[in-house]
Protein backbone atom coordinates (compact mmCIF):
# COMPACT_ATOMS: atom_id res chain seq x y z
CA UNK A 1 24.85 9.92 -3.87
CA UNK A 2 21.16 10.45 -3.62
CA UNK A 3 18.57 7.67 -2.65
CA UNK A 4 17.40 5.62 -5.02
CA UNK A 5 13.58 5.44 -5.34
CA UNK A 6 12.39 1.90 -4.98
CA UNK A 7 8.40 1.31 -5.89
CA UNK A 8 7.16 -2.19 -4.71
CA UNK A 9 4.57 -3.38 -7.25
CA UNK A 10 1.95 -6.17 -5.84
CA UNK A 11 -1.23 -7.55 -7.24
CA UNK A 12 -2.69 -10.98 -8.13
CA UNK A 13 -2.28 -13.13 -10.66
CA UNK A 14 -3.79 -11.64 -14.21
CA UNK A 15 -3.99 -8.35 -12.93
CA UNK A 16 -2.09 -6.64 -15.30
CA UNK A 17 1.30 -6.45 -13.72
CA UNK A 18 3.16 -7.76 -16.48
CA UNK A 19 1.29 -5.64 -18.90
CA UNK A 20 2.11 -2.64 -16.66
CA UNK A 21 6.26 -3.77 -16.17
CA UNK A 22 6.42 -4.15 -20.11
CA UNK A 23 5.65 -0.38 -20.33
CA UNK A 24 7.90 0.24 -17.85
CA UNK A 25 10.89 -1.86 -19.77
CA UNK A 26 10.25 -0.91 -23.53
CA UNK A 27 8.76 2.42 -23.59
CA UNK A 28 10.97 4.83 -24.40
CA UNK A 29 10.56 6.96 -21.36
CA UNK A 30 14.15 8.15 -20.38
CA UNK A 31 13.37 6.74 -17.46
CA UNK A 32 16.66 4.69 -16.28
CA UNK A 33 14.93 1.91 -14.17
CA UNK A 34 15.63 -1.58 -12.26
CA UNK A 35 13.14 -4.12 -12.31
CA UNK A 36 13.62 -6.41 -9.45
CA UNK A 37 11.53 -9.96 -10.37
CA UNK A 38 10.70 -11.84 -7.45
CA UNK A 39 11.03 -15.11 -9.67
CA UNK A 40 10.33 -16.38 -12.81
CA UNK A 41 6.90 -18.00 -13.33
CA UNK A 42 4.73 -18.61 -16.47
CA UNK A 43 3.30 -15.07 -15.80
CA UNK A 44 6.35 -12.90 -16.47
CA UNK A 45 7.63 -10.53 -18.69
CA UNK A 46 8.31 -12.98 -22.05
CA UNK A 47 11.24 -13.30 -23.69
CA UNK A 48 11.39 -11.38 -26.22
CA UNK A 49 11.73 -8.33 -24.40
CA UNK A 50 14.22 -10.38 -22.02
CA UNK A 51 17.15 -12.12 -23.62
CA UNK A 52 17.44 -14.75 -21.09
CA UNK A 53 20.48 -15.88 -19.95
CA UNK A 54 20.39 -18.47 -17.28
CA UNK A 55 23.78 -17.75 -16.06
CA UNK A 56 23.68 -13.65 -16.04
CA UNK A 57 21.47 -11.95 -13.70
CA UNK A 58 21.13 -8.78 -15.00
CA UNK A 59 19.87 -7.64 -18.11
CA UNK A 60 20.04 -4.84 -19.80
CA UNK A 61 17.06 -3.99 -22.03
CA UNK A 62 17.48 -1.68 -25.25
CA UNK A 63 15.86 1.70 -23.56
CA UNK A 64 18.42 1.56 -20.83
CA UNK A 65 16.34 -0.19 -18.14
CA UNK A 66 17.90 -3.23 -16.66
CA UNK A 67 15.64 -6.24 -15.13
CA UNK A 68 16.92 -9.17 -13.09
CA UNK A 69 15.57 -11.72 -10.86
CA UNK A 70 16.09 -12.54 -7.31
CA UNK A 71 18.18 -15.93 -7.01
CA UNK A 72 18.73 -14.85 -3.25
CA UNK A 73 16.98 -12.78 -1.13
CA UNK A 74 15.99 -9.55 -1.77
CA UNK A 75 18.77 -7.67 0.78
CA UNK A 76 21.60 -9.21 -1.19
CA UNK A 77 20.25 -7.61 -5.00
CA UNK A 78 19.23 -4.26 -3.59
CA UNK A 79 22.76 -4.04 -2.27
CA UNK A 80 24.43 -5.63 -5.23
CA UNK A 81 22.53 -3.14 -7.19
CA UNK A 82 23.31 -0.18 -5.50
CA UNK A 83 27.01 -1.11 -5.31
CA UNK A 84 27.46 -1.55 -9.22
CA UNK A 85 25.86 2.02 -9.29
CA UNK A 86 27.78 3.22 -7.46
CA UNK A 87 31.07 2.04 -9.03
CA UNK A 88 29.61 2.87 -12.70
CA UNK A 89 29.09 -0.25 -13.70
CA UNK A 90 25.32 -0.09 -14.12
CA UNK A 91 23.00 3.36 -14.37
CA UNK A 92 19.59 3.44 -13.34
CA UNK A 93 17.27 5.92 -11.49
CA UNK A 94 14.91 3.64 -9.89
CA UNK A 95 13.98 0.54 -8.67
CA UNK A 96 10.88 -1.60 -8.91
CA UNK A 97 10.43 -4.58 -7.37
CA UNK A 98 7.53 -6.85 -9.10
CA UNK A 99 6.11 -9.51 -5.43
CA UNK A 100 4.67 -12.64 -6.93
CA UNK A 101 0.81 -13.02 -7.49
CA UNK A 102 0.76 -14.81 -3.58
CA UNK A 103 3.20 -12.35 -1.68
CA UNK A 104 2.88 -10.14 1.04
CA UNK A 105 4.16 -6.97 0.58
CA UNK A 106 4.76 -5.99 4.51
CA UNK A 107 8.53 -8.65 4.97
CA UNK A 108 9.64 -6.37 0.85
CA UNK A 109 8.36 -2.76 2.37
CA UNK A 110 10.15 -3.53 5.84
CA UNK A 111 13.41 -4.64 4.58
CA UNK A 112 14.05 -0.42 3.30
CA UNK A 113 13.56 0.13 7.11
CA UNK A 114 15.43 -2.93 8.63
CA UNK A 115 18.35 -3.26 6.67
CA UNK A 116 20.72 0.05 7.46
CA UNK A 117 23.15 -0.72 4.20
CA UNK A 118 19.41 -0.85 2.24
CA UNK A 119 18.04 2.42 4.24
CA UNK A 120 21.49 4.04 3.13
CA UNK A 121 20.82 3.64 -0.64
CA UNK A 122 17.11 3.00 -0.99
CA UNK A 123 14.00 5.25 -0.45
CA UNK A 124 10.67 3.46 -0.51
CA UNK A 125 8.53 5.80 -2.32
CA UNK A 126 4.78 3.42 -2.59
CA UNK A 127 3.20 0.24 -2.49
CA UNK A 128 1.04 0.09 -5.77
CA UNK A 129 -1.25 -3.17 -5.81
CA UNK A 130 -3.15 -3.88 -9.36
CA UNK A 131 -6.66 -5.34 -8.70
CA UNK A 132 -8.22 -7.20 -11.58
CA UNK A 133 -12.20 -6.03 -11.39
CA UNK A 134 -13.24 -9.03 -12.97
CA UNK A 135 -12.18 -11.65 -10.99
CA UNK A 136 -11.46 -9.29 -8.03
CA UNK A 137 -14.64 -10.78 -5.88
CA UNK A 138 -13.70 -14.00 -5.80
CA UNK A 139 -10.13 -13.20 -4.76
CA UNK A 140 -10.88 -10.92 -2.14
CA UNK A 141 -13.33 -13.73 -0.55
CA UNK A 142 -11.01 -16.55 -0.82
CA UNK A 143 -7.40 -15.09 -0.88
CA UNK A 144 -6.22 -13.67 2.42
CA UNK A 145 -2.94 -12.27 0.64
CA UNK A 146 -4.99 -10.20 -1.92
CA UNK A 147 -6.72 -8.72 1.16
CA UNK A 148 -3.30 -8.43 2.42
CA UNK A 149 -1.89 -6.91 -0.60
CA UNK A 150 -5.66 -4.24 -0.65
CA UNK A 151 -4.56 -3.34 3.10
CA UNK A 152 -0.64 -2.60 2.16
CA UNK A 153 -1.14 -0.53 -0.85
CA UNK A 154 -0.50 3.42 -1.15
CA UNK A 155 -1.77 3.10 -4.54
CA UNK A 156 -4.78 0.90 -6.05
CA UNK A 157 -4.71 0.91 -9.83
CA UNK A 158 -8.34 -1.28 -11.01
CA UNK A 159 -7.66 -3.02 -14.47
CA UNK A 160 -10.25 -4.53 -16.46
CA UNK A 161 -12.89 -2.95 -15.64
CA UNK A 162 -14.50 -2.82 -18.95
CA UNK A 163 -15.03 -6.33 -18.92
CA UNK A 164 -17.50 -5.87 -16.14
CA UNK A 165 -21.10 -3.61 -14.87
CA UNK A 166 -20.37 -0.66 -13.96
CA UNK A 167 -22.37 -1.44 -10.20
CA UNK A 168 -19.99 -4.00 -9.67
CA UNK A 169 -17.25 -1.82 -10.60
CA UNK A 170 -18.62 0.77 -8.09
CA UNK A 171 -19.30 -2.18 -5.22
CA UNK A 172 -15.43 -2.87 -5.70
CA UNK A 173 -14.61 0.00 -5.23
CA UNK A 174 -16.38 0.76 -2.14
CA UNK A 175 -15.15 -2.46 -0.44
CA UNK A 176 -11.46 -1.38 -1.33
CA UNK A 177 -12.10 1.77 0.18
CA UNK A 178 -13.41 -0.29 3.37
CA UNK A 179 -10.07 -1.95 3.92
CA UNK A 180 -8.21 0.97 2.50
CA UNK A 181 -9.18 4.26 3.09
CA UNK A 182 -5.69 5.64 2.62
CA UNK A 183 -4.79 4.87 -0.97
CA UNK A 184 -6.48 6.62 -3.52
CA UNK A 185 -8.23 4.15 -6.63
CA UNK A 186 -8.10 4.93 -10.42
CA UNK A 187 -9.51 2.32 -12.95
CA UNK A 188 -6.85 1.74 -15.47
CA UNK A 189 -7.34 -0.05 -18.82
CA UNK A 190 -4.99 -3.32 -18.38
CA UNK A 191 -1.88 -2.37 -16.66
CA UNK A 192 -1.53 1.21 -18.97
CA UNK A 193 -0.81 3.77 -16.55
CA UNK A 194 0.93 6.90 -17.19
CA UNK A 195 4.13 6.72 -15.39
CA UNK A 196 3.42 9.97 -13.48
CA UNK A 197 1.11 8.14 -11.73
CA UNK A 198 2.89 5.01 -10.96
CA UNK A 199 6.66 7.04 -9.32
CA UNK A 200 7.39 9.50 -7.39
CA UNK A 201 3.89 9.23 -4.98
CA UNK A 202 5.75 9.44 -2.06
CA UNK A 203 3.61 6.96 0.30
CA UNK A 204 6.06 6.46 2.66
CA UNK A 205 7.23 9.73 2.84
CA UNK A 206 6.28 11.03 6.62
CA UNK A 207 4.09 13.83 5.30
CA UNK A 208 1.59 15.75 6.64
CA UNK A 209 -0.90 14.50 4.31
CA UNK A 210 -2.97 11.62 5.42
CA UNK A 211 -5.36 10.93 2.75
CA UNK A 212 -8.30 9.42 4.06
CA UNK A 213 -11.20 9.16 1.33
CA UNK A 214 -13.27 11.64 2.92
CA UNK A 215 -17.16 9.03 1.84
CA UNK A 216 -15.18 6.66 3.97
CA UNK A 217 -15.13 9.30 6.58
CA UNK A 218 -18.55 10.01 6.23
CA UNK A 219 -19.77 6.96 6.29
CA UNK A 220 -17.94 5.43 9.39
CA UNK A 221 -19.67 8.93 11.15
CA UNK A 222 -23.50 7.29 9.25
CA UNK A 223 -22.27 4.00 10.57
CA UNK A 224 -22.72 4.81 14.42
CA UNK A 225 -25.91 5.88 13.72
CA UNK A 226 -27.19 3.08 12.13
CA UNK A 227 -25.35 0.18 12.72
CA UNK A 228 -28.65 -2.37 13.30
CA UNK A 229 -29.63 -1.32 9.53
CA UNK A 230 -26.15 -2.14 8.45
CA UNK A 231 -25.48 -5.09 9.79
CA UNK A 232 -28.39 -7.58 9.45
CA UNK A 233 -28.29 -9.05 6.22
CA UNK A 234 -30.21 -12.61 6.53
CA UNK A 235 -30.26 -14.89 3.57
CA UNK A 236 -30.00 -12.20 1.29
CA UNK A 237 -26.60 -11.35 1.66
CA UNK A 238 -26.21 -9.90 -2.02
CA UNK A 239 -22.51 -10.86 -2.48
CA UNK A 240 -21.12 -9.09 -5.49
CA UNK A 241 -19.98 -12.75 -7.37
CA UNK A 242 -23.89 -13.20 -7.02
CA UNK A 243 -26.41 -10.79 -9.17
CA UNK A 244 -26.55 -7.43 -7.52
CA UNK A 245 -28.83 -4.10 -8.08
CA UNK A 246 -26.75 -0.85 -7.95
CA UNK A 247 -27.16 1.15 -5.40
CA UNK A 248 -26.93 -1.22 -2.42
CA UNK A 249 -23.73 -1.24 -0.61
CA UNK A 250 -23.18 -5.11 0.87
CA UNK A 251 -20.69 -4.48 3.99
CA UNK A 252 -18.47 -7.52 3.54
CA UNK A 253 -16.85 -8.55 6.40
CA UNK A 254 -13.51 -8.48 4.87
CA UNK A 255 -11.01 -9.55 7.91
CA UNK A 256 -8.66 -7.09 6.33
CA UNK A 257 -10.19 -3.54 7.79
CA UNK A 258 -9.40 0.09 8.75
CA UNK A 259 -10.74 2.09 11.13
CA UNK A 260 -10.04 5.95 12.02
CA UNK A 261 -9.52 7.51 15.13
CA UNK A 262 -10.18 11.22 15.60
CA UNK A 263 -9.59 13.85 18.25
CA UNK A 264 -9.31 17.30 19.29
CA UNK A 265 -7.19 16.81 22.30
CA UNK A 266 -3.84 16.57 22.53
CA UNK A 267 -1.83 13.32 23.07
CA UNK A 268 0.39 12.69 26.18
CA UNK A 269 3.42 11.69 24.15
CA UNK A 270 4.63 9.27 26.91
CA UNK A 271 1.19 7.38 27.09
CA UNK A 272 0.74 7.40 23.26
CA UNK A 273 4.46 5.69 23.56
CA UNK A 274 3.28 3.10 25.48
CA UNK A 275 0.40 2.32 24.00
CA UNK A 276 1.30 1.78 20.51
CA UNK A 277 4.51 0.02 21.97
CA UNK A 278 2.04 -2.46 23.57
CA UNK A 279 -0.02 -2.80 20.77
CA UNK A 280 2.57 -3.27 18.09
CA UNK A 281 4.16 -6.08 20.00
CA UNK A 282 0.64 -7.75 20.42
CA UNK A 283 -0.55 -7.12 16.94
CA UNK A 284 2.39 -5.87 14.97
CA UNK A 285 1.65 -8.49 12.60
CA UNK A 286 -1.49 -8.60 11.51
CA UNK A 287 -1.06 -4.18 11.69
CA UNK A 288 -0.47 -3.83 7.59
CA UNK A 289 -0.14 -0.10 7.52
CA UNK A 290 -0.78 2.65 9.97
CA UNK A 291 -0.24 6.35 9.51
CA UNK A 292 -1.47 9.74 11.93
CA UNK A 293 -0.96 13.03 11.94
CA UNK A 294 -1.14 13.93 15.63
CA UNK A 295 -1.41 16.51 18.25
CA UNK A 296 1.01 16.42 20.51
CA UNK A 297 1.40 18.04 24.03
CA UNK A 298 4.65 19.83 24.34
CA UNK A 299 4.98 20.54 20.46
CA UNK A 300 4.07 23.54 18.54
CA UNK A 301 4.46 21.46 15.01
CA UNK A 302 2.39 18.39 13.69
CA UNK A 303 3.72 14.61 14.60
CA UNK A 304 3.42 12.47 11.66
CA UNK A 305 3.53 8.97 12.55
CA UNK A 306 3.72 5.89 10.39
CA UNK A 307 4.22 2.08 10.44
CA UNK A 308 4.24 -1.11 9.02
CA UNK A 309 3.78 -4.59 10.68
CA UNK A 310 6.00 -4.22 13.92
CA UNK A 311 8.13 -1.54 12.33
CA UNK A 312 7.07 2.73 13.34
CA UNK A 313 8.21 5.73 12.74
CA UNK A 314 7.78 9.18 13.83
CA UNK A 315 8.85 12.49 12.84
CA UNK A 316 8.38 16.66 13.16
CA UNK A 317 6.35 17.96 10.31
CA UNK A 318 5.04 21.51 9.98
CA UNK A 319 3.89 23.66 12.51
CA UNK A 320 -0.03 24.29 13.33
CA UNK A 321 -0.80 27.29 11.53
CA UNK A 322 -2.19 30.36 13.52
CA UNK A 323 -5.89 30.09 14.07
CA UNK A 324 -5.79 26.11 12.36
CA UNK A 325 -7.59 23.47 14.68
CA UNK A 326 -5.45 21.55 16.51
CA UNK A 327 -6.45 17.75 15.55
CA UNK A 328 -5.27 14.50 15.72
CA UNK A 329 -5.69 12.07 12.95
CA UNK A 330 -4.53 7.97 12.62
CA UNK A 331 -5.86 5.48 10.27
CA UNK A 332 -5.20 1.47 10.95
CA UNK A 333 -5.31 -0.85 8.40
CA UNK A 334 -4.80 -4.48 9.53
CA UNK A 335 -6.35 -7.96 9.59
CA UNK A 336 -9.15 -8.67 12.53
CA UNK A 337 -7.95 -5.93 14.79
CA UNK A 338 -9.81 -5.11 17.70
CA UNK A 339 -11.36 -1.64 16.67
CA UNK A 340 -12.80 -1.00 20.72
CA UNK A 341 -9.01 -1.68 22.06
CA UNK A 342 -7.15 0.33 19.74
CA UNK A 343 -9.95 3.11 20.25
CA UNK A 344 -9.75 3.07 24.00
CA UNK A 345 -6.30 2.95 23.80
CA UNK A 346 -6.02 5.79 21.71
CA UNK A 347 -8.32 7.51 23.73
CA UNK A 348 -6.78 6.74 27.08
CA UNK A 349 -3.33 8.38 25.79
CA UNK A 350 -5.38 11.79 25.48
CA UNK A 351 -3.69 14.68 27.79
């Protein structure tokens, strides 16, 4: 039997989730899918679409897509799940699994890598986190988990964004990109996104794509220059909950950051080994995602490497094509990490 595609949907409270899952349930998009509800709160899916029985955990809905909720963990209904498919007894394509408002993604996206009877019937395609624009400032400054959930993401969908200025739409958007480089942003209006864009986006796959927004690179190259210019803001911090005039860029000091590391040299595979090894066990939690696509001595074909929390992965991707510049490429998206260690590091594992 193939894998089944799992998508892990995150985002806090009011940011159109629900709104986005009830498309997902009722429209008739021949679509067989799974919702996975990490509990019941006042926020969920109502019921009218679900017929609610207390003592049945699975329900099927009248476009074929089944929801249930998680009574225990999250292991024990992605294995139930997969076992009723495969004995017939339920038929879906997909999985999503909706994380409550406060969760952290990283414990959901590591069980697909942790758990081998999981791994065996589950591939975890993309972490999509819904931001709500209008109260998105005040969340990111007081809400460690929705930095969290900004840092995890493979996907950032904005909602409501017509309930606020465009410049603060735009400062948003360049602080997400700060802590986030990797995961590409579209506004969306409430939680209606066309479902191309929501499966299938293959964040975890190990590709040889790393998308880093390439302003982000440009400006992390503009920020070397000019870091004093950057980085004195006195009183007149211009915080984006407080009037601002478009244009200026505030650099929040969001603990949840990325930073990229670049080179033309090739990696000693050994030293890059123990390095991350080192670092992982250090910092593997507050590391939310990490991805490269590397150079490596001794190889003719591009490493892709890729983890999450304490959990990495590596793999053979294409080979260099004739002529192509032989580069290395990782991006590290985590809470307070020490940009100058992981740099050195980096750089110390150069050939």
């Amino acid at each position: 039997m193939s894998l089944i595609p799992a998508t892990i949907l995150t985002g806090f409270l009011g940011s159109g989730k629900t709104t986005l899952l009830k498309r997902v349930l009722a429209e008739a998009h021949g679509q067989k899918i799974a919702v996975i509800e990490n509990e019941f709160g006042e926020e969920n899916i109502d019921s009218d679409i679900l017929v609610s029985d207390t003592q049945e955990q699975i329900i099927q809905m009248s476009n074929g897509c089944i929801c249930c909720t998680i009574r225990e963990d999250l292991r024990a209904t992605l294995r139930d799940l997969a076992e009723k498919k495969r004995k017939g007894e339920l038929d879906f394509d997909r999985v999503v699994i909706e994380t409550t408002g406060v969760a952290d993604p990283g414990p959901v996206a590591q069980t697909f890598f942790m758990d081998d009877e999981v791994a065996e019937s589950y591939l975890l395609d993309s972490i999509l986190t819904l931001v709500d624009a209008k109260h998105a400032a005040t969340q990111l400054n007081d809400r460690q988990e929705a930095r969290r959930q900004v840092g995890f993401a493979d996907q950032i969908f904005i909602s409501k964004t017509d309930l606020v200025a465009a410049e603060e739409v735009d400062a948003l958007m360049h602080r997400l990109k700060h802590m986030n480089p990797r995961a590409p942003q579209k506004a969306v209006h409430f939680g209606e996104v066309p479902l191309s864009e929501v499966f299938d986006l293959r964040g975890f796959n190990l590709n040889a794509k790393l998308d880093i927004d390439p302003d982000f690179l440009k400006e992390e190259e503009h920020d070397h220059h000019d870091h004093e210019h950057n980085h004195v803001h006195g009183e007149h911090c211009n915080h984006p909950s407080h009037g601002h005039g478009a244009g200026h860029h505030h650099h929040h000091d969001d603990d949840v950051k990325s930073f990229v590391f670049k080179s033309d040299r090739a990696f000693d595979p050994a030293k890059l080994e123990d390095f991350l090894g080192a670092i992982v066990n250090i910092y593997g939690p507050r590391m939310l995602r990490y991805k490269g696509v590397l150079n490596m001595k001794g190889t003719d074909r591009k490493v892709i490497f890729q983890g999450v929390h304490q959990l990495m992965g590596s793999d053979l991707g294409p080979a260099w094509a004739e002529g192509e510049q032989r580069s290395s490429k990782m991006v590290f998206i985590g809470i307070d990490l020490p940009k100058d260690i992981f740099l050195q590091g980096m750089e110390q594992s150069l050939v």
